[in-house]
PDB file of N, CA and C in Angstrom:
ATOM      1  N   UNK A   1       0.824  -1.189   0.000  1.00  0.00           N
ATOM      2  CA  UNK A   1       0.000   0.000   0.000  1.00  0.00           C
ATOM      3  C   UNK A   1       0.870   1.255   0.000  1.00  0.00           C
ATOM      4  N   UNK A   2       1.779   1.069   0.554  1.00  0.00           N
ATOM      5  CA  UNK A   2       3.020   2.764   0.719  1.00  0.00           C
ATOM      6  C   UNK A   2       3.612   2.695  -0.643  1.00  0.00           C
ATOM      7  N   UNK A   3       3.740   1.764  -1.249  1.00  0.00           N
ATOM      8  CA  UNK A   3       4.300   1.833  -2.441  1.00  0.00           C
ATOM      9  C   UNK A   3       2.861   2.607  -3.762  1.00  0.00           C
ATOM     10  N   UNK A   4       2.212   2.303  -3.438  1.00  0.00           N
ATOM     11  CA  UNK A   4       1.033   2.937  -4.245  1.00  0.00           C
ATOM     12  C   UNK A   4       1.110   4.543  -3.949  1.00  0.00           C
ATOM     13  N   UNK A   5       0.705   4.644  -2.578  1.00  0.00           N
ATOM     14  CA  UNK A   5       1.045   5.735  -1.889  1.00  0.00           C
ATOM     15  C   UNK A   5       2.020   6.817  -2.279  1.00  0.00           C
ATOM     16  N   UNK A   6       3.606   6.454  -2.599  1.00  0.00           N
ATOM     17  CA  UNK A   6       4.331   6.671  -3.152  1.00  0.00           C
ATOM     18  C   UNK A   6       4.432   7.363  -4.660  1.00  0.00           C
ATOM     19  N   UNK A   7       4.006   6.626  -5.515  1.00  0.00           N
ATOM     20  CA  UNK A   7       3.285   6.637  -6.593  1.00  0.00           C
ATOM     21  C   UNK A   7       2.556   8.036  -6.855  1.00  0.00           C
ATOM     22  N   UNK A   8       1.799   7.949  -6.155  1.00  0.00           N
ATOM     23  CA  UNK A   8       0.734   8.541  -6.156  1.00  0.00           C
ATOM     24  C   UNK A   8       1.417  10.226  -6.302  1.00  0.00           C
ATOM     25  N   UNK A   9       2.385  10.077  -5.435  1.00  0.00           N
ATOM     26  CA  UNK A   9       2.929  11.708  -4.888  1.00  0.00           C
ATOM     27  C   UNK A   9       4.280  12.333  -6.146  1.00  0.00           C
ATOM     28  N   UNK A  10       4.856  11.276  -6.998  1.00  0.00           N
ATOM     29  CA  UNK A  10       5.714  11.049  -8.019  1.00  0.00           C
ATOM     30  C   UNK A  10       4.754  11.240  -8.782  1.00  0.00           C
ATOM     31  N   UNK A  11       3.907  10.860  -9.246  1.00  0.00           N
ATOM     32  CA  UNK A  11       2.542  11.636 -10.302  1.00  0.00           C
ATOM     33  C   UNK A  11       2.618  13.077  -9.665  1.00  0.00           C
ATOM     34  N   UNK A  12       1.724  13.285  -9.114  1.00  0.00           N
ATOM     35  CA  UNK A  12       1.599  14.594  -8.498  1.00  0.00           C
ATOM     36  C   UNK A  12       2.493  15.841  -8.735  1.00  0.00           C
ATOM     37  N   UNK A  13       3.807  15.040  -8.368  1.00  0.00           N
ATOM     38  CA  UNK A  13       4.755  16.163  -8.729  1.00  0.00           C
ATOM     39  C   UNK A  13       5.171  16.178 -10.379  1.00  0.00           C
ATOM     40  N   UNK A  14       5.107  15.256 -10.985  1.00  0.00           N
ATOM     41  CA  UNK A  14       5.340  15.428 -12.559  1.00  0.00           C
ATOM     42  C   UNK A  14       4.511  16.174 -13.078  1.00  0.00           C
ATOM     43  N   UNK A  15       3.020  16.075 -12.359  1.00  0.00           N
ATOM     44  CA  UNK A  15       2.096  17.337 -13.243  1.00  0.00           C
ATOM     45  C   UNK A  15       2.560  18.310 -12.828  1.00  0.00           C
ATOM     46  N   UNK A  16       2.546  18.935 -11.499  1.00  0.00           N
ATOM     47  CA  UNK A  16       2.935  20.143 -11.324  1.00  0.00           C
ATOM     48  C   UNK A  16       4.378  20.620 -11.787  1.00  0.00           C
ATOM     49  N   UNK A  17       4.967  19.546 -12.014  1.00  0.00           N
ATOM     50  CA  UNK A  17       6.345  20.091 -12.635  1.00  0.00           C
ATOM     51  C   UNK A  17       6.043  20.228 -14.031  1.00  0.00           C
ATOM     52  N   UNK A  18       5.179  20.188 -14.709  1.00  0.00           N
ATOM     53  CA  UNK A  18       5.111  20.188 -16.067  1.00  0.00           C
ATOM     54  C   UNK A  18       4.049  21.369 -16.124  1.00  0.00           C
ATOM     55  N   UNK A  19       3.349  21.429 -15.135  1.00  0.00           N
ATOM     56  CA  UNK A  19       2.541  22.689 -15.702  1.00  0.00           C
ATOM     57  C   UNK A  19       3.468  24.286 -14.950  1.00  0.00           C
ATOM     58  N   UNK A  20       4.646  23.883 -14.432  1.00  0.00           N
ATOM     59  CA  UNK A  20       5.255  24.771 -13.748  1.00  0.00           C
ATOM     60  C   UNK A  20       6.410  25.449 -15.349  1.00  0.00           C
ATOM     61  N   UNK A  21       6.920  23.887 -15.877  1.00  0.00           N
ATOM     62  CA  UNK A  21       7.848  24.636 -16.888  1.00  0.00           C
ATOM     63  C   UNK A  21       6.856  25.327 -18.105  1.00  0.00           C
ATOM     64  N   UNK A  22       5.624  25.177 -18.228  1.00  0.00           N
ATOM     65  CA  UNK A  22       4.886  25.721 -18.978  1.00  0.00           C
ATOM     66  C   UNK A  22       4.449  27.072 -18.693  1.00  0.00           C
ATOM     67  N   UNK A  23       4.084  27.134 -17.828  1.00  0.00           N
ATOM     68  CA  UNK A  23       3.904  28.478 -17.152  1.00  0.00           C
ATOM     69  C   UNK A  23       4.845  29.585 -17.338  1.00  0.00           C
ATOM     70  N   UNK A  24       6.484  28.453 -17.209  1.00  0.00           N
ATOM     71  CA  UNK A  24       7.757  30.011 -17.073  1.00  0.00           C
ATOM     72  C   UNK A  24       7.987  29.668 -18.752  1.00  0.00           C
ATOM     73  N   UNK A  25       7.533  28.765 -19.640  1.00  0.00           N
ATOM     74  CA  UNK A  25       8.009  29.133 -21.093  1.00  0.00           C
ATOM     75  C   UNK A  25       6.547  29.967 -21.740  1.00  0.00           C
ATOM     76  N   UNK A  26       5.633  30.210 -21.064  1.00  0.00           N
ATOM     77  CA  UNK A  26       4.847  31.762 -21.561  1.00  0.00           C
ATOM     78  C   UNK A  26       5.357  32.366 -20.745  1.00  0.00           C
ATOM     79  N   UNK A  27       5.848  33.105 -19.127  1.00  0.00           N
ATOM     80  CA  UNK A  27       6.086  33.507 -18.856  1.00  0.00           C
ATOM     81  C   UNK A  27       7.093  34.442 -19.475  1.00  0.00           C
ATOM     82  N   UNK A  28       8.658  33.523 -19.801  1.00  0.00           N
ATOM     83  CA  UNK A  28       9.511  33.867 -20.793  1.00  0.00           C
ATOM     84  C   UNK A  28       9.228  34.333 -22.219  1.00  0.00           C
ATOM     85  N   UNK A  29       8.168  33.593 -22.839  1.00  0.00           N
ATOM     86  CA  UNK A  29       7.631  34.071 -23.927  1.00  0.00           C
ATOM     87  C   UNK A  29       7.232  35.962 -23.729  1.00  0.00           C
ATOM     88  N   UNK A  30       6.505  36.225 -23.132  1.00  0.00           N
ATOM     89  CA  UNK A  30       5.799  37.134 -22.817  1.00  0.00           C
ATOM     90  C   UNK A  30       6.849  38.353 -22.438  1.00  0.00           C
ATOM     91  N   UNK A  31       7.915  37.498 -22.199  1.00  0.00           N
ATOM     92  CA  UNK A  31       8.682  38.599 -21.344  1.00  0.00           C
ATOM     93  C   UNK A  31       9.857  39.250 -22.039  1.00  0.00           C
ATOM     94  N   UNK A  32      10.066  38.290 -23.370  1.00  0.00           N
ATOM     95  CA  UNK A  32      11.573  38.362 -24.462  1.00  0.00           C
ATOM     96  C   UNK A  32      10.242  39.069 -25.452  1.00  0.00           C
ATOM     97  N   UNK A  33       9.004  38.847 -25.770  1.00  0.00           N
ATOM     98  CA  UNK A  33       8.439  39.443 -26.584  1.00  0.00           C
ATOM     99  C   UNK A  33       8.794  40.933 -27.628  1.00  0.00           C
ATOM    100  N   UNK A  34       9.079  42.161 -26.445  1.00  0.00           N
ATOM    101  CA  UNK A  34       9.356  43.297 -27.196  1.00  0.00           C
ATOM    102  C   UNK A  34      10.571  43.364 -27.459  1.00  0.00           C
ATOM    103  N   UNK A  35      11.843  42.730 -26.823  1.00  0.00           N
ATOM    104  CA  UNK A  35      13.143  42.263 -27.373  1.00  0.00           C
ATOM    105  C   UNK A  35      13.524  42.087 -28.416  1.00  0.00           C
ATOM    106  N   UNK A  36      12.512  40.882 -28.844  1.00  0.00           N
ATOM    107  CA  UNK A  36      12.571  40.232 -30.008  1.00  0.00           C
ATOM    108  C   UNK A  36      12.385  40.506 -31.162  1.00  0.00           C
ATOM    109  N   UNK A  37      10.860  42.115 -30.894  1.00  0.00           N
ATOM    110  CA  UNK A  37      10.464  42.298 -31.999  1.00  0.00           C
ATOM    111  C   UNK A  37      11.486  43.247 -32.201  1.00  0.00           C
ATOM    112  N   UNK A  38      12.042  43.948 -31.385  1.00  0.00           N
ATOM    113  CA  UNK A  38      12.875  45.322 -31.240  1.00  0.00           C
ATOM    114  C   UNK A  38      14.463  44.807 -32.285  1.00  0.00           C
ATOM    115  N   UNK A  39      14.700  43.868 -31.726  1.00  0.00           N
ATOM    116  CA  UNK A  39      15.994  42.624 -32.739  1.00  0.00           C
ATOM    117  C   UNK A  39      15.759  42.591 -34.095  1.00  0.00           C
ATOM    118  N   UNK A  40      14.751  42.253 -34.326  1.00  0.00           N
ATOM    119  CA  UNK A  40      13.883  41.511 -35.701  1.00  0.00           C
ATOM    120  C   UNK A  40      14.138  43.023 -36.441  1.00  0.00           C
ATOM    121  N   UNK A  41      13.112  43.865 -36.087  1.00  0.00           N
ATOM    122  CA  UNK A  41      13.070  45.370 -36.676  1.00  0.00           C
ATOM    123  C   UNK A  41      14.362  45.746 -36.805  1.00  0.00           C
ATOM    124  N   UNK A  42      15.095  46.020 -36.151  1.00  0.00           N
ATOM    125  CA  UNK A  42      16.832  46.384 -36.107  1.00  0.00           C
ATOM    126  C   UNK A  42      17.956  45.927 -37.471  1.00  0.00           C
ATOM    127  N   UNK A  43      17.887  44.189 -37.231  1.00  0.00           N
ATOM    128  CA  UNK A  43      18.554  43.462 -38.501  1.00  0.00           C
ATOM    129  C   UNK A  43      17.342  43.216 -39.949  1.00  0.00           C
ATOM    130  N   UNK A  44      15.953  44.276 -39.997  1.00  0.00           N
ATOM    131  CA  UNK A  44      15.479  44.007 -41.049  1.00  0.00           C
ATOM    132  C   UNK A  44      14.374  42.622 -41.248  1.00  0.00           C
ATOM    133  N   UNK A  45      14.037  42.058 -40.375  1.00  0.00           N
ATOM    134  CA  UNK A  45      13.482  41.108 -40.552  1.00  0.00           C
ATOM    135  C   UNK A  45      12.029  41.553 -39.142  1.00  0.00           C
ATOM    136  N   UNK A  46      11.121  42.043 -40.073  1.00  0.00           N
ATOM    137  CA  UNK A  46      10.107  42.674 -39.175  1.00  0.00           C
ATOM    138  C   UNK A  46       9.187  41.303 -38.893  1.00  0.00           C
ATOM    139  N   UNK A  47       8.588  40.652 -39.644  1.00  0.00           N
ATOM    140  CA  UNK A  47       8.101  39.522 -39.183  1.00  0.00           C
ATOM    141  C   UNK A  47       8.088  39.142 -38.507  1.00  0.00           C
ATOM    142  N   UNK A  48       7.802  37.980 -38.116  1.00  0.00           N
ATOM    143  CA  UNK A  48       7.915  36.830 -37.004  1.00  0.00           C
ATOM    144  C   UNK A  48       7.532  35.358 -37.917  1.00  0.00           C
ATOM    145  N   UNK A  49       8.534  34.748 -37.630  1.00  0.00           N
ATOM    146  CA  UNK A  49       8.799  33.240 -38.538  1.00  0.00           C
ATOM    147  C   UNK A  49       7.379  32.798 -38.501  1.00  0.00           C
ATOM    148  N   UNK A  50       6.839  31.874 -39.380  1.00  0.00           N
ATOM    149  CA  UNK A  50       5.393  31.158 -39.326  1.00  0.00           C
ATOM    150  C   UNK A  50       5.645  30.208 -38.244  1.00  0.00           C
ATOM    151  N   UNK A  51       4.965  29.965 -36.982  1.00  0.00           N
ATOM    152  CA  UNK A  51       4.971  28.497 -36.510  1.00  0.00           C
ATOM    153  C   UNK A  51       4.817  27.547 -37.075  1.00  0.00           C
ATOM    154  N   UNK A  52       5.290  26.777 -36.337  1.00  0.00           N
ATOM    155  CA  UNK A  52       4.892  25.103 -37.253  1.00  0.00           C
ATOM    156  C   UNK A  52       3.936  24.620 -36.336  1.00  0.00           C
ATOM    157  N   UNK A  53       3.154  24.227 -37.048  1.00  0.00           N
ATOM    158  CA  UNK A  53       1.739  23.573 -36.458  1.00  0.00           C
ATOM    159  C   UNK A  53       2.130  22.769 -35.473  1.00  0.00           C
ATOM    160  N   UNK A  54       1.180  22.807 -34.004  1.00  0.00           N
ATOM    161  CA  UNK A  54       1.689  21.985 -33.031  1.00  0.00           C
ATOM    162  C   UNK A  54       0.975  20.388 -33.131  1.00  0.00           C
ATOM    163  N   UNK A  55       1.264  19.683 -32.714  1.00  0.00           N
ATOM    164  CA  UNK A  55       1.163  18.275 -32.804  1.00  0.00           C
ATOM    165  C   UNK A  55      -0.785  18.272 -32.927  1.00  0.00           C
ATOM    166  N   UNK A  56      -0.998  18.570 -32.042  1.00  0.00           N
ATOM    167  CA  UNK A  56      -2.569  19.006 -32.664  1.00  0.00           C
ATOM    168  C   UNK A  56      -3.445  19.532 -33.425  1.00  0.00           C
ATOM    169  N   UNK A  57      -2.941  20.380 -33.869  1.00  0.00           N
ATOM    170  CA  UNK A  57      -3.381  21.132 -34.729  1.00  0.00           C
ATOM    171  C   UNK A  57      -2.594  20.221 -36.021  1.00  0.00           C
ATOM    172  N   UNK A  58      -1.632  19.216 -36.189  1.00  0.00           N
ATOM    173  CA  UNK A  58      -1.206  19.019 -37.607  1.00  0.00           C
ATOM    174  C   UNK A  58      -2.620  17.520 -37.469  1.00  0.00           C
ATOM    175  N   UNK A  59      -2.859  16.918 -35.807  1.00  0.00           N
ATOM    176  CA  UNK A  59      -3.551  15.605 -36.098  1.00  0.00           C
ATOM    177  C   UNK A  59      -5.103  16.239 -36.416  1.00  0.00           C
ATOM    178  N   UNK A  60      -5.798  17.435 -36.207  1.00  0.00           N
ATOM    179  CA  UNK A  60      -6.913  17.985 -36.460  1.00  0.00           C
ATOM    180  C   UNK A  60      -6.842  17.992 -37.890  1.00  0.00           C
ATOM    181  N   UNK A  61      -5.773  18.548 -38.452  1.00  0.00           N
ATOM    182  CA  UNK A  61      -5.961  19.076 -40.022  1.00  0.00           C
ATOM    183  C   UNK A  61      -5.873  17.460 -41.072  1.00  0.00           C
ATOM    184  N   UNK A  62      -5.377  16.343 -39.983  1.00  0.00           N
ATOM    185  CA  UNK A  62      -4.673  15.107 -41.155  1.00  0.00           C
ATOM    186  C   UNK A  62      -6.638  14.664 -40.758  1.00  0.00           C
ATOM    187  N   UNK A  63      -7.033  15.232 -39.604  1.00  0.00           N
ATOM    188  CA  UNK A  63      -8.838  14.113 -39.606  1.00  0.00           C
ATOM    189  C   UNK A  63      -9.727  14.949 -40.783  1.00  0.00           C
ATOM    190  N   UNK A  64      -9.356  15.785 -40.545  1.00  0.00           N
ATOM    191  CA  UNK A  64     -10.222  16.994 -41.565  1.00  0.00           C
ATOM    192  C   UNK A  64      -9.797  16.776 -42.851  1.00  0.00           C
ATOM    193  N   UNK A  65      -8.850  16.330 -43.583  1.00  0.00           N
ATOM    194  CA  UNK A  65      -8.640  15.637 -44.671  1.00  0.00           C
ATOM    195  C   UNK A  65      -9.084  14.272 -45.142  1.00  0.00           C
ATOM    196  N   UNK A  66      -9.117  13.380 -43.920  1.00  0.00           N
ATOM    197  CA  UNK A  66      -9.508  12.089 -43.911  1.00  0.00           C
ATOM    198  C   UNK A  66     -11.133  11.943 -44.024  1.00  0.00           C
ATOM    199  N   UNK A  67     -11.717  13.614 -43.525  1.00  0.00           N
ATOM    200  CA  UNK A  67     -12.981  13.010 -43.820  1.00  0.00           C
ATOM    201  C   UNK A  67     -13.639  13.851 -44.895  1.00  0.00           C
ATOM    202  N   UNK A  68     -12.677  14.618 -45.458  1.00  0.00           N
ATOM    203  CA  UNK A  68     -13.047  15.412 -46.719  1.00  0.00           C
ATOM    204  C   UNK A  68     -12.690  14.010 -47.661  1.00  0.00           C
ATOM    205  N   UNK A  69     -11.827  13.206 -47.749  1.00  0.00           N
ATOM    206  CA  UNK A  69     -11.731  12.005 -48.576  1.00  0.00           C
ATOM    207  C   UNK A  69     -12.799  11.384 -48.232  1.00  0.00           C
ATOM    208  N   UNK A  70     -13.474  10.921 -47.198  1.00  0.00           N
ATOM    209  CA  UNK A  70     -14.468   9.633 -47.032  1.00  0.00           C
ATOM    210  C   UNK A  70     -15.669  10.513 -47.582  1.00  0.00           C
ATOM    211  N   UNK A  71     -15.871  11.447 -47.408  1.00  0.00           N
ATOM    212  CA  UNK A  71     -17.004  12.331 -48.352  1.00  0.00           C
ATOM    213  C   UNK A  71     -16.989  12.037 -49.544  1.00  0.00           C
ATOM    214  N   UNK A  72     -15.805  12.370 -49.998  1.00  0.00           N
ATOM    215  CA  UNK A  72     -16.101  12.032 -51.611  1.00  0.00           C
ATOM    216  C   UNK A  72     -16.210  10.904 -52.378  1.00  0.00           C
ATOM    217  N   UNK A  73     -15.154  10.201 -51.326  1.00  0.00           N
ATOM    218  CA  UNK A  73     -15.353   9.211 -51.448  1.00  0.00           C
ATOM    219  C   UNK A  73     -17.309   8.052 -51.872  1.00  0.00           C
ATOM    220  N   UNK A  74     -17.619   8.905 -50.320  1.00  0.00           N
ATOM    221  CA  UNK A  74     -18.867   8.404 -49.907  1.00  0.00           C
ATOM    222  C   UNK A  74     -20.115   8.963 -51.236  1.00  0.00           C
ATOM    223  N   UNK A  75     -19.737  10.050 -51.915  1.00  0.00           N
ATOM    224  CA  UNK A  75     -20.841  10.644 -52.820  1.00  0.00           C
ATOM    225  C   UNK A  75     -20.325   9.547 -54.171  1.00  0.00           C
ATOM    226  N   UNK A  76     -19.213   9.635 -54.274  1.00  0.00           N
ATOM    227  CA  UNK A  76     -18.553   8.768 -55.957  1.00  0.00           C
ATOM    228  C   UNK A  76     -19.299   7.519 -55.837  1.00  0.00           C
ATOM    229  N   UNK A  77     -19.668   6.694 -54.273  1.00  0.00           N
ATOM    230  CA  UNK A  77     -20.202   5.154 -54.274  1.00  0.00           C
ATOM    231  C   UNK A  77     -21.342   5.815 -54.691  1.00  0.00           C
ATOM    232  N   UNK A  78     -21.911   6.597 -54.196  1.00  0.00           N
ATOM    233  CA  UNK A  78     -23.563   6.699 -54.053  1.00  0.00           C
ATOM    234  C   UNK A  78     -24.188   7.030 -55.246  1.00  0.00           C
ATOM    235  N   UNK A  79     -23.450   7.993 -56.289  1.00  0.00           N
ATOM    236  CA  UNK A  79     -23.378   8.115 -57.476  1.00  0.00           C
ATOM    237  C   UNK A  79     -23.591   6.724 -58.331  1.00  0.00           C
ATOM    238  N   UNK A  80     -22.135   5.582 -57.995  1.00  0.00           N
ATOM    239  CA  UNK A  80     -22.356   4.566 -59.214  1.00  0.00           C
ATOM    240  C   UNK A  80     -23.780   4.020 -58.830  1.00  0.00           C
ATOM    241  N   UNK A  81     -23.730   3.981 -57.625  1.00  0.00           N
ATOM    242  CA  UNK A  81     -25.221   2.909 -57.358  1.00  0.00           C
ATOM    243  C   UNK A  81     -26.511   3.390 -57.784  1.00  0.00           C
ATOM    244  N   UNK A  82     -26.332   4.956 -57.898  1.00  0.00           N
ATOM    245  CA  UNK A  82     -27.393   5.233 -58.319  1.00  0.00           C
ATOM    246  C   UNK A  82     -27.227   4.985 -60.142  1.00  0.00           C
ATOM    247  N   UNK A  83     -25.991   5.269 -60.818  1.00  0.00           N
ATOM    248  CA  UNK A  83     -26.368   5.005 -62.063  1.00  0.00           C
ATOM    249  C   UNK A  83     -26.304   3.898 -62.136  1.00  0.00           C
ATOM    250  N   UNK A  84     -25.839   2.753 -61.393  1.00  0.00           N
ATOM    251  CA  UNK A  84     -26.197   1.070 -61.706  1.00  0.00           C
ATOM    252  C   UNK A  84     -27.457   0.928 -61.675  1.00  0.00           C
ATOM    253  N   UNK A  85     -28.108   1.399 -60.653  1.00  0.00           N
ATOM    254  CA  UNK A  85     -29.918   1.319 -60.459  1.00  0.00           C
ATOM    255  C   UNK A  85     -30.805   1.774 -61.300  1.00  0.00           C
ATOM    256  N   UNK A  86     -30.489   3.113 -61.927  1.00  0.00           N
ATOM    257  CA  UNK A  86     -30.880   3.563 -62.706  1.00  0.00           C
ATOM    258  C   UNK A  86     -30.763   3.025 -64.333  1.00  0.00           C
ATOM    259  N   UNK A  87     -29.954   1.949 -64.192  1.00  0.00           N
ATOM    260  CA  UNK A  87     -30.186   1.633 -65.945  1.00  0.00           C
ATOM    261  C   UNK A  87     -31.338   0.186 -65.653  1.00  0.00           C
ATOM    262  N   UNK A  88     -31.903   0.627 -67.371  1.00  0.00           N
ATOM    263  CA  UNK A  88     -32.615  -0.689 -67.319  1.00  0.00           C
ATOM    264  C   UNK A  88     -32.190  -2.152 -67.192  1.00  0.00           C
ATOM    265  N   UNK A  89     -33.082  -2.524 -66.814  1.00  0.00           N
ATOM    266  CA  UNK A  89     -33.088  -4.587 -66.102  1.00  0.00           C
ATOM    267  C   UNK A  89     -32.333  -4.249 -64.674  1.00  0.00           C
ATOM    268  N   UNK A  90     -32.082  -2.960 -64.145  1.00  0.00           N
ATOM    269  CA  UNK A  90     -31.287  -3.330 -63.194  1.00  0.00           C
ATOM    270  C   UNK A  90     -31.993  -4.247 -62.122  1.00  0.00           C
ATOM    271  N   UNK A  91     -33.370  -3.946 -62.019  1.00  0.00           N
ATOM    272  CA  UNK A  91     -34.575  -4.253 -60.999  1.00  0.00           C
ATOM    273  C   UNK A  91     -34.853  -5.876 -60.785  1.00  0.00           C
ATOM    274  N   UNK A  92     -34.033  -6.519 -62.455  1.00  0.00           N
ATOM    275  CA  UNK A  92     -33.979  -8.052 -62.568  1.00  0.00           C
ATOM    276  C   UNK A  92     -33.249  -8.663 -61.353  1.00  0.00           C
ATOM    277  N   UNK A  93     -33.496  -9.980 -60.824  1.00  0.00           N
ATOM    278  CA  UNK A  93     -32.640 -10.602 -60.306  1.00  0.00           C
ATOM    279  C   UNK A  93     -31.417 -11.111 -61.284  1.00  0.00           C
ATOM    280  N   UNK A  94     -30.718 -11.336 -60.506  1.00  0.00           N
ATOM    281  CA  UNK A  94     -29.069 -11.765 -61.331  1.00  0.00           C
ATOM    282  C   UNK A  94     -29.194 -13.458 -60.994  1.00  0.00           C
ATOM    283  N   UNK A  95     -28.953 -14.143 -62.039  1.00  0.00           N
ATOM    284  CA  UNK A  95     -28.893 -15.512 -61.863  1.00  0.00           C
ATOM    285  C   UNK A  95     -27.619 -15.684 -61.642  1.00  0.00           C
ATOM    286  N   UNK A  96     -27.196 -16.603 -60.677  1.00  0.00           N
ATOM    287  CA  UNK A  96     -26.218 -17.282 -60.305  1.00  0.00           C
ATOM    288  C   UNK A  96     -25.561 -18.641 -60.688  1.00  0.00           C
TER     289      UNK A  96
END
């Protein structure tokens, strides 16, 4: 049971240690902000680089593709079946 116990408090501290280094990398973010832009403007490069999509936002955009394919997918079946149905004798049984 102390070993669970244990456990328990080694979790505990990994979240809070993880929502602690998150905290000081906006913190830091927030804080190099006018630095940065002040740098950027200085050597000519007023921008700010494009991010790269974070791990979520790239698995949101790969489902949102996957189901823009099963759409079309899904209309191209529905299409043949309707022009298979639609020609004559289709209504016949098929001998086997």
């Amino acid at each position: 049971m102390e070993e669970n116990h244990m456990n328990k408090h080694f979790h505990d501290s990994r979240y809070y240690l993880a929502r602690s280094a998150e905290h000081a990398k906006l913190g830091l973010g927030e804080t190099l902000t006018p630095y940065a832009t002040r740098l950027r403007a200085a050597v000519g490069r007023d921008e700010e680089p494009e991010e790269e999509p974070t791990r979520l936002e790239a698995v949101r955009e790969e489902l949102l593709d996957l189901e823009r394919k099963a759409e079309a997918q899904a209309r191209e079946a529905a299409g043949s079946a309707r022009a298979t149905l639609s020609r004559p004798g289709a209504d016949e049984p098929v001998d086997a």
